[in-house]
PDB file of N, CA and C in Angstrom:
ATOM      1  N   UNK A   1      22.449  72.489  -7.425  1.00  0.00           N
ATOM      2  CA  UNK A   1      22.764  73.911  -7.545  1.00  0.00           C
ATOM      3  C   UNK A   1      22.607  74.373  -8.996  1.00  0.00           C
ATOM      4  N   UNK A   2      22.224  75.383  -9.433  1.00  0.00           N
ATOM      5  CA  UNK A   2      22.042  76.261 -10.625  1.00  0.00           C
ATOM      6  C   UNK A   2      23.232  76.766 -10.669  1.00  0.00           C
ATOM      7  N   UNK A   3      23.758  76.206 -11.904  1.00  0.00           N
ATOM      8  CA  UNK A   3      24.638  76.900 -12.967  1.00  0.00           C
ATOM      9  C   UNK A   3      24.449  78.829 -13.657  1.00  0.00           C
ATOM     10  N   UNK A   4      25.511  79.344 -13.203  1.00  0.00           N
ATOM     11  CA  UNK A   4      25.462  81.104 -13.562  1.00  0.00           C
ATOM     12  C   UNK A   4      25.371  81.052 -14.866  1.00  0.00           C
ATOM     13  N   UNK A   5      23.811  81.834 -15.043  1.00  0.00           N
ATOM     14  CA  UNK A   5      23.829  82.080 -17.013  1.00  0.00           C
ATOM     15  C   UNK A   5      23.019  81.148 -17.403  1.00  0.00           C
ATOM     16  N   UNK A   6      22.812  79.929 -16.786  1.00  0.00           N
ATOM     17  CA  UNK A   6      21.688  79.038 -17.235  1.00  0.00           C
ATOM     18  C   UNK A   6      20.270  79.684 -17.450  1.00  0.00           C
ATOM     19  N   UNK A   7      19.997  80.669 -16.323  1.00  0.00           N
ATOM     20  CA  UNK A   7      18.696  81.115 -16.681  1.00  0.00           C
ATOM     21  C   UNK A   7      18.802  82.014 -17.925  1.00  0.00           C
ATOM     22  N   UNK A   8      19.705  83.203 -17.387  1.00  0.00           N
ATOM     23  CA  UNK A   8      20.002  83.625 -19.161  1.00  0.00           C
ATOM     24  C   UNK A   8      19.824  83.170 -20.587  1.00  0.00           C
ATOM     25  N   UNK A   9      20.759  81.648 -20.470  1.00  0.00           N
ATOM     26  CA  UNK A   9      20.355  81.447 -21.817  1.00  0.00           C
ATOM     27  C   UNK A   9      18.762  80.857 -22.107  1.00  0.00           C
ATOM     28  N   UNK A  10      18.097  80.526 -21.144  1.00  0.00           N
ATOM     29  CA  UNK A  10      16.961  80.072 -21.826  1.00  0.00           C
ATOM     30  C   UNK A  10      15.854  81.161 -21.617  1.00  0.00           C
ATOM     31  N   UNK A  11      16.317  82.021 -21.082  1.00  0.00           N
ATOM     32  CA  UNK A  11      15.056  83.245 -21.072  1.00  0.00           C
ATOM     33  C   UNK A  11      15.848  84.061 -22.439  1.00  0.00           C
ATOM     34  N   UNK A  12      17.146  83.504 -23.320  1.00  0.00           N
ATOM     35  CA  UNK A  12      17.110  84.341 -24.810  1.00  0.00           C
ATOM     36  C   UNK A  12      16.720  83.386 -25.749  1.00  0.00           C
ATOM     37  N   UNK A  13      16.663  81.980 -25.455  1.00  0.00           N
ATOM     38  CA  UNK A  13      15.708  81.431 -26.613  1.00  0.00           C
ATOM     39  C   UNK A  13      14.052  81.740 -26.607  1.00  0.00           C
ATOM     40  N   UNK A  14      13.599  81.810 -27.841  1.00  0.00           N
ATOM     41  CA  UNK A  14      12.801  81.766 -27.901  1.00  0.00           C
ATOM     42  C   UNK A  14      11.421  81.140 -27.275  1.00  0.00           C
ATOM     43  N   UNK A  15      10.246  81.896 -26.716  1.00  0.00           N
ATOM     44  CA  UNK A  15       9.253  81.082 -26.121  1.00  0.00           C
ATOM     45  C   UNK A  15       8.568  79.760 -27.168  1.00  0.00           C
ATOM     46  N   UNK A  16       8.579  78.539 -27.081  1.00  0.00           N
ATOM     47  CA  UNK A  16       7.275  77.706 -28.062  1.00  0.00           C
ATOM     48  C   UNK A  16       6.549  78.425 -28.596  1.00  0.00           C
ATOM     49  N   UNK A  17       5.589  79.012 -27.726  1.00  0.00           N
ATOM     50  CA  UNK A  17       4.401  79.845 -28.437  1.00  0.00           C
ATOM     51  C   UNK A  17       4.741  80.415 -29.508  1.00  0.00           C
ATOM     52  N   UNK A  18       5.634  81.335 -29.662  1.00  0.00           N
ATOM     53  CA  UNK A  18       6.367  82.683 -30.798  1.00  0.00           C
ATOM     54  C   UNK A  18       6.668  81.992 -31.401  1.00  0.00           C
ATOM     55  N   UNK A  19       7.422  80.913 -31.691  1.00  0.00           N
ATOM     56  CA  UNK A  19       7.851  79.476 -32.959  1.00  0.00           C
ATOM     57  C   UNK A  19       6.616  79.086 -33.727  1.00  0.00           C
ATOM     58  N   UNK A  20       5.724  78.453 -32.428  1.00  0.00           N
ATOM     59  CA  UNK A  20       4.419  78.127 -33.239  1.00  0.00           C
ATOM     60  C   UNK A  20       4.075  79.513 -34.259  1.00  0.00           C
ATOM     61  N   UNK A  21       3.883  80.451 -33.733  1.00  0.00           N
ATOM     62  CA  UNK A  21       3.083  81.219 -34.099  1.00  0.00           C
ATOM     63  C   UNK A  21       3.739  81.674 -35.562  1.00  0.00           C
ATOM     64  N   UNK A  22       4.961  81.670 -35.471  1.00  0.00           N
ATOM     65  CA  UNK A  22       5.673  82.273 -36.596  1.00  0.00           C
ATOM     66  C   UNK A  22       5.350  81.110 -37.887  1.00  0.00           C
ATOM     67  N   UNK A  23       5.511  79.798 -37.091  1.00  0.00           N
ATOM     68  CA  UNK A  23       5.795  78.779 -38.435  1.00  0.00           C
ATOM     69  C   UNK A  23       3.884  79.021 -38.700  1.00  0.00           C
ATOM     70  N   UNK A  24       3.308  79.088 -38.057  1.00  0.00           N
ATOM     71  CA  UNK A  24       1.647  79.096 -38.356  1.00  0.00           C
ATOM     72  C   UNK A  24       1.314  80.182 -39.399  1.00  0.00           C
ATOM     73  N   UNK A  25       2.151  81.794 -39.213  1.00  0.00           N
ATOM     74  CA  UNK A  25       2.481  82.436 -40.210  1.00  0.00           C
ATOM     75  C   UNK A  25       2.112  82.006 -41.809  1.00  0.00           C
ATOM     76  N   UNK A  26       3.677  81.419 -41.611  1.00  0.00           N
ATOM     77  CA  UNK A  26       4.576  80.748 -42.599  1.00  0.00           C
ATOM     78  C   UNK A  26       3.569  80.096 -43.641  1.00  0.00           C
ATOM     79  N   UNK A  27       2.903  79.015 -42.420  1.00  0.00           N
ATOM     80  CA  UNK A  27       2.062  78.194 -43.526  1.00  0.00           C
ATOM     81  C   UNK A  27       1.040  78.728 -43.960  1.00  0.00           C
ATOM     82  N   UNK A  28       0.797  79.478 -43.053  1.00  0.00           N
ATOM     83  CA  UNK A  28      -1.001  80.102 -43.755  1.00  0.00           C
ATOM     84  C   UNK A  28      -0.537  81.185 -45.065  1.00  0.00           C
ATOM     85  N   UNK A  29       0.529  81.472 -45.494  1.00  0.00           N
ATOM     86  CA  UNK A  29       1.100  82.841 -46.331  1.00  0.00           C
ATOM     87  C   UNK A  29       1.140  81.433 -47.095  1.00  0.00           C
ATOM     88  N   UNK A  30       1.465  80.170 -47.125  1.00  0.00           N
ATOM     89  CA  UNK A  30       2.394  79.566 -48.022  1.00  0.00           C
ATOM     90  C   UNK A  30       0.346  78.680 -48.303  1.00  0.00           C
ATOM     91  N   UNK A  31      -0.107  78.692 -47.738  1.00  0.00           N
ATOM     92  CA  UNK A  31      -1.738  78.009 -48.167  1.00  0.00           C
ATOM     93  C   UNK A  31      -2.044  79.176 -48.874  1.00  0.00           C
ATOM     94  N   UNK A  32      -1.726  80.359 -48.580  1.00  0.00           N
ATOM     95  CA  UNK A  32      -2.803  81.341 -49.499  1.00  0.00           C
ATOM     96  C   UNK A  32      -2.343  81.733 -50.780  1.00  0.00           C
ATOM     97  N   UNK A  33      -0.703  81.676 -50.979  1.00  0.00           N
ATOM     98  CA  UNK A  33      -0.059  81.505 -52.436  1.00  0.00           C
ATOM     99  C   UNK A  33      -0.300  80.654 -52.890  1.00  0.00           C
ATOM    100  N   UNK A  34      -0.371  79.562 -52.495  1.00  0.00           N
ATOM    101  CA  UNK A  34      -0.879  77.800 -53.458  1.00  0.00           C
ATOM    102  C   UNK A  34      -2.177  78.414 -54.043  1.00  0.00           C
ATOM    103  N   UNK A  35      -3.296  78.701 -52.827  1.00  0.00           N
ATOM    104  CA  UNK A  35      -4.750  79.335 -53.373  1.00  0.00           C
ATOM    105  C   UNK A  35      -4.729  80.304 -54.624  1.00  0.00           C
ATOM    106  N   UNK A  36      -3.856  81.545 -54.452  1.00  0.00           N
ATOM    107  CA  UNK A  36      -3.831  82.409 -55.342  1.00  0.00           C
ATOM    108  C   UNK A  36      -3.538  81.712 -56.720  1.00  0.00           C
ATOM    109  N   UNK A  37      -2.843  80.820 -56.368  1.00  0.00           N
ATOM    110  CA  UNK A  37      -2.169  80.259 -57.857  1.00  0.00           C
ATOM    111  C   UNK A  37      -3.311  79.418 -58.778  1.00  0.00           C
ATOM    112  N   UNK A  38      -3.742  78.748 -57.543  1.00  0.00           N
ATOM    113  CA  UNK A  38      -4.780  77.984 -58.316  1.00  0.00           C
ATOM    114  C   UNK A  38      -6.149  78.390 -58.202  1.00  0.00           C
ATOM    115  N   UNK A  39      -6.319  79.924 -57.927  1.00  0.00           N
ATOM    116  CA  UNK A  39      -7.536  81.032 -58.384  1.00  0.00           C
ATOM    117  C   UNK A  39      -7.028  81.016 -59.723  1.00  0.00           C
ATOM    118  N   UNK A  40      -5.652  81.835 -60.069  1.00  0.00           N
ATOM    119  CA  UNK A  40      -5.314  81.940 -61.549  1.00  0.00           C
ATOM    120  C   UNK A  40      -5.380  81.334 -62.341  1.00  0.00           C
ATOM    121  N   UNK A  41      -4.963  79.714 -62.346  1.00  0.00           N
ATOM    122  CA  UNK A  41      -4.611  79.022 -63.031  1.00  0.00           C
ATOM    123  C   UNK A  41      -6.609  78.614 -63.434  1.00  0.00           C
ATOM    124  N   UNK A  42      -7.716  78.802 -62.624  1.00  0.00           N
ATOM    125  CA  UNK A  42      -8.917  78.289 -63.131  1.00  0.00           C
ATOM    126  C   UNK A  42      -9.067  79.843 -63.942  1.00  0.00           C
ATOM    127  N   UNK A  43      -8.758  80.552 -63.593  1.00  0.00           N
ATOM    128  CA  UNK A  43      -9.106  82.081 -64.443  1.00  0.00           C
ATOM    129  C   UNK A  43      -8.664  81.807 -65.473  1.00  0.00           C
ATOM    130  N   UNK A  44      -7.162  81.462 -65.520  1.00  0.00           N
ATOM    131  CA  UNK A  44      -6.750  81.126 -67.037  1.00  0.00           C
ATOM    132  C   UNK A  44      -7.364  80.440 -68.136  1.00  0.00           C
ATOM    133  N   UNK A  45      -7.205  79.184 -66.992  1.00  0.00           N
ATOM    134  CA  UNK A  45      -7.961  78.333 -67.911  1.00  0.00           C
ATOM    135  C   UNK A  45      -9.547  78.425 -69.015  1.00  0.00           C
ATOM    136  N   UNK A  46     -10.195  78.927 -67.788  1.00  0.00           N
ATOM    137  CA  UNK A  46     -11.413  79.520 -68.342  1.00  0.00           C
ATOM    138  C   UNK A  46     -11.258  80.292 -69.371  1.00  0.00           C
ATOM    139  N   UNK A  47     -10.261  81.055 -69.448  1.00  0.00           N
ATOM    140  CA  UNK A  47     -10.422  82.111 -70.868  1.00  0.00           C
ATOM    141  C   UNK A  47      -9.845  80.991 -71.923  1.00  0.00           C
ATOM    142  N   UNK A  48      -8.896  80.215 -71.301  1.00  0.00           N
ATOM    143  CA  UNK A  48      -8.219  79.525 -72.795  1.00  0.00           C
ATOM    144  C   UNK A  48      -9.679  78.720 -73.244  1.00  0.00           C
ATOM    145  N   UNK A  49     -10.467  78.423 -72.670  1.00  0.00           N
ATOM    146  CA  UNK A  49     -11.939  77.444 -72.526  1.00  0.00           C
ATOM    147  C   UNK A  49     -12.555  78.728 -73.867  1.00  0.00           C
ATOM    148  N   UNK A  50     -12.551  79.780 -72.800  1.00  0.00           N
ATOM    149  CA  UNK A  50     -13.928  80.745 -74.098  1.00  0.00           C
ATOM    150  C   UNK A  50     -13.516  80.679 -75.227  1.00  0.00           C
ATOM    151  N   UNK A  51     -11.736  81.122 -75.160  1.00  0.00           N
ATOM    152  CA  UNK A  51     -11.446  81.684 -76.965  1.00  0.00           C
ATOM    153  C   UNK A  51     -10.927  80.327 -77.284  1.00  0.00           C
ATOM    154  N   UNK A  52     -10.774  79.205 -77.067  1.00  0.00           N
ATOM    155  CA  UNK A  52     -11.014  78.314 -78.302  1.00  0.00           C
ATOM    156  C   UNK A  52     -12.161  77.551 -78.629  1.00  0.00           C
ATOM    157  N   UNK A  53     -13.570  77.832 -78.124  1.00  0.00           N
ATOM    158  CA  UNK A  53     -14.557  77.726 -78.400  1.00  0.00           C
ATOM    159  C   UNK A  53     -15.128  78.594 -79.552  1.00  0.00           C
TER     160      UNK A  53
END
């Protein structure tokens, strides 16, 4: 027999999919700040390269 509210609570957790999707988010925002950083950090570098040449 099914317990009253059992379906309830698992139709208010969250679906897998929407988890995946969120943490997939997460990482791709958190790959493209690493990227940004280390776009800058070769930009930087490069200028510290010109002017102490």
């Amino acid at each position: 027999m099914r317990q009253p509210g059992y379906g309830q609570m698992v139709a208010r957790s969250p679906p897998l999919d929407q988890v995946v999707a969120v943490e997939g988010r997460l990482t791709s925002g958190l790959a493209r700040t690493v990227g940004n950083i280390e776009q800058d950090w070769t930009i930087a570098s490069g200028m510290i390269y010109l002017f102490s040449v």
